[in-house]
Protein backbone atom coordinates (compact mmCIF):
# COMPACT_ATOMS: atom_id res chain seq x y z
CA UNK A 1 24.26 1.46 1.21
CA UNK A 2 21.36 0.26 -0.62
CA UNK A 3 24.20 -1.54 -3.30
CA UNK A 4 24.99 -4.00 -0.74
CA UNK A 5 21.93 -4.41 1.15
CA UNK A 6 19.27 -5.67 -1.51
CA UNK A 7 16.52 -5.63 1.49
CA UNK A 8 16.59 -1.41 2.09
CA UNK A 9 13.98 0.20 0.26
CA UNK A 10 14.50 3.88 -0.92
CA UNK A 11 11.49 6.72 -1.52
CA UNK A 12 12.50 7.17 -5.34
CA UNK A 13 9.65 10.32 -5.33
CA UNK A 14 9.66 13.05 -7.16
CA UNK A 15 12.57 14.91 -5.40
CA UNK A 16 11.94 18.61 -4.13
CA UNK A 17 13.82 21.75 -3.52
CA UNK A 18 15.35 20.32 -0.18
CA UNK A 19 18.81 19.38 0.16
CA UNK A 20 19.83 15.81 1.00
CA UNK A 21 22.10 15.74 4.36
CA UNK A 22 24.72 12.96 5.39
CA UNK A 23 25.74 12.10 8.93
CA UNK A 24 29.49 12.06 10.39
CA UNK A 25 29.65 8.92 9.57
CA UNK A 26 28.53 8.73 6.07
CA UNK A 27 30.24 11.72 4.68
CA UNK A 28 31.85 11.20 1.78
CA UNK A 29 29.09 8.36 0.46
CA UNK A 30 27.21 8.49 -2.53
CA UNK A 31 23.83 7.24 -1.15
CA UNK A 32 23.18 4.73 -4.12
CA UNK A 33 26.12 2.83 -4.54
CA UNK A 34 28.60 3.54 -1.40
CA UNK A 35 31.79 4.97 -3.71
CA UNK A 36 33.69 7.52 -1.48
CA UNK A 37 35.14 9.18 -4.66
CA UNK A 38 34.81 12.15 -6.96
CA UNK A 39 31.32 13.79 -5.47
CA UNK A 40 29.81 15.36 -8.55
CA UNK A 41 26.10 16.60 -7.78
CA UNK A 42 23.92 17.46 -4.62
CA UNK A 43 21.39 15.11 -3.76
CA UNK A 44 17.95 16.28 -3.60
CA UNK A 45 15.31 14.94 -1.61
CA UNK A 46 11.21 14.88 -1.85
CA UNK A 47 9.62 17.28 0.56
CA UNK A 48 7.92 14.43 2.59
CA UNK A 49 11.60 12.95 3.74
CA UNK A 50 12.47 16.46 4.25
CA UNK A 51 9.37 17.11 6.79
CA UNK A 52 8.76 17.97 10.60
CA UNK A 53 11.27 15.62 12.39
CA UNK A 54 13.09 14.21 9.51
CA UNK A 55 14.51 17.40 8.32
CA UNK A 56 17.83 17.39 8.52
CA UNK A 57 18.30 13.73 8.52
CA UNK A 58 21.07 11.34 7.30
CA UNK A 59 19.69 10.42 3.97
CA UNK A 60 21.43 6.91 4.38
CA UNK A 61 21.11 5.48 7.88
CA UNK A 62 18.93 8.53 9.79
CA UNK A 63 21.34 9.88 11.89
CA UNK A 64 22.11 13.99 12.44
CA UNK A 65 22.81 14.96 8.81
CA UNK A 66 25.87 17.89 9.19
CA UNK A 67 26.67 18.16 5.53
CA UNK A 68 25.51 17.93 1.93
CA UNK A 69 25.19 14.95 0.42
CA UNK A 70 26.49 14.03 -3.13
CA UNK A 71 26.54 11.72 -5.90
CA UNK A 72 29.63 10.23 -7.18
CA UNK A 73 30.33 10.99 -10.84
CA UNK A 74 29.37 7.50 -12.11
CA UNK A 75 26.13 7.82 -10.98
CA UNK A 76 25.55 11.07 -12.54
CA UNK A 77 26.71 9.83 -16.20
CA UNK A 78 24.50 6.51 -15.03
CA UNK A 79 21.55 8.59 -14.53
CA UNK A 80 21.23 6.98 -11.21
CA UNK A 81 20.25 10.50 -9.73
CA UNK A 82 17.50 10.95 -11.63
CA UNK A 83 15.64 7.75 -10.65
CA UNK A 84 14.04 10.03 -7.71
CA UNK A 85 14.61 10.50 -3.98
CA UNK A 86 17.37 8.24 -2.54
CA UNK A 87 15.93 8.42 1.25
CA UNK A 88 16.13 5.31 2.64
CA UNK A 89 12.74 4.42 4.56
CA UNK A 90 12.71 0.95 6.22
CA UNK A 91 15.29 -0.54 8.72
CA UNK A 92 15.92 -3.53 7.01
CA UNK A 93 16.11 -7.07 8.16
CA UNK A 94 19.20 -6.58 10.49
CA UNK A 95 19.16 -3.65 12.55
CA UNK A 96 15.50 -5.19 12.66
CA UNK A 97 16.87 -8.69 14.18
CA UNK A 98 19.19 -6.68 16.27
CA UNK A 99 16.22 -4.70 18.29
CA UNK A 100 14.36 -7.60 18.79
CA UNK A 101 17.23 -9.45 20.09
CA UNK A 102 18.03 -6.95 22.46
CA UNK A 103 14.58 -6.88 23.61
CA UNK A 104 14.59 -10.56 23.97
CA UNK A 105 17.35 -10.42 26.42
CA UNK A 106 16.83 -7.06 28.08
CA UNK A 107 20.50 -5.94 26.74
CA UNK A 108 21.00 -2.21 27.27
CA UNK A 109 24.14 -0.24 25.98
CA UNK A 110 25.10 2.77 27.95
């Protein structure tokens, strides 16, 4: 996810103990660069993005996590999952556009 959109911004903390968790509809990811092949090692995650309600979280949009996250091999001989905790913590610019314009208009979805 964060590949392709330059504008996320990820924790990269020292991660913890805690497990990193992926939603329905990011299983399968690596976190850091999207592949949906050969998962090679668990993500871990710092213990403040693994606190009160964010336990348990999608580490890549924020959604219900309801299985382990991994890292695709590349990544791992990269070193890319050592560069610290891959929790993504801002919105970005177009989920942000997309409330506001919603607001703007009073558009609910049911």
């Amino acid at each position: 996810m964060s590949k392709h959109h330059p504008d996320l911004i990820l924790c990269r903390k020292q991660p913890g103990i805690a497990l990193g968790k992926v939603c329905e509809k990011c299983d399968g990811k690596c976190p850091l660069c999207d592949s949906l092949v050969n998962p090679a090692k668990k993500v871990h995650v710092c213990d403040e993005c693994n606190y009160g309600s964010f336990q348990g979280r999608c580490v890549v949009c924020g959604g219900k996590g309801i299985s382990d996250a991994y890292y695709c091999r590349e990544c791992v001989l990269l070193e890319k999952d050592r560069d610290g905790c891959p929790k993504v913590i801002n919105l970005g610019s177009a989920r942000t556009d997309l409330f506001y314009e919603r607001k703007k208009y009073n558009v609910t979805i049911v």
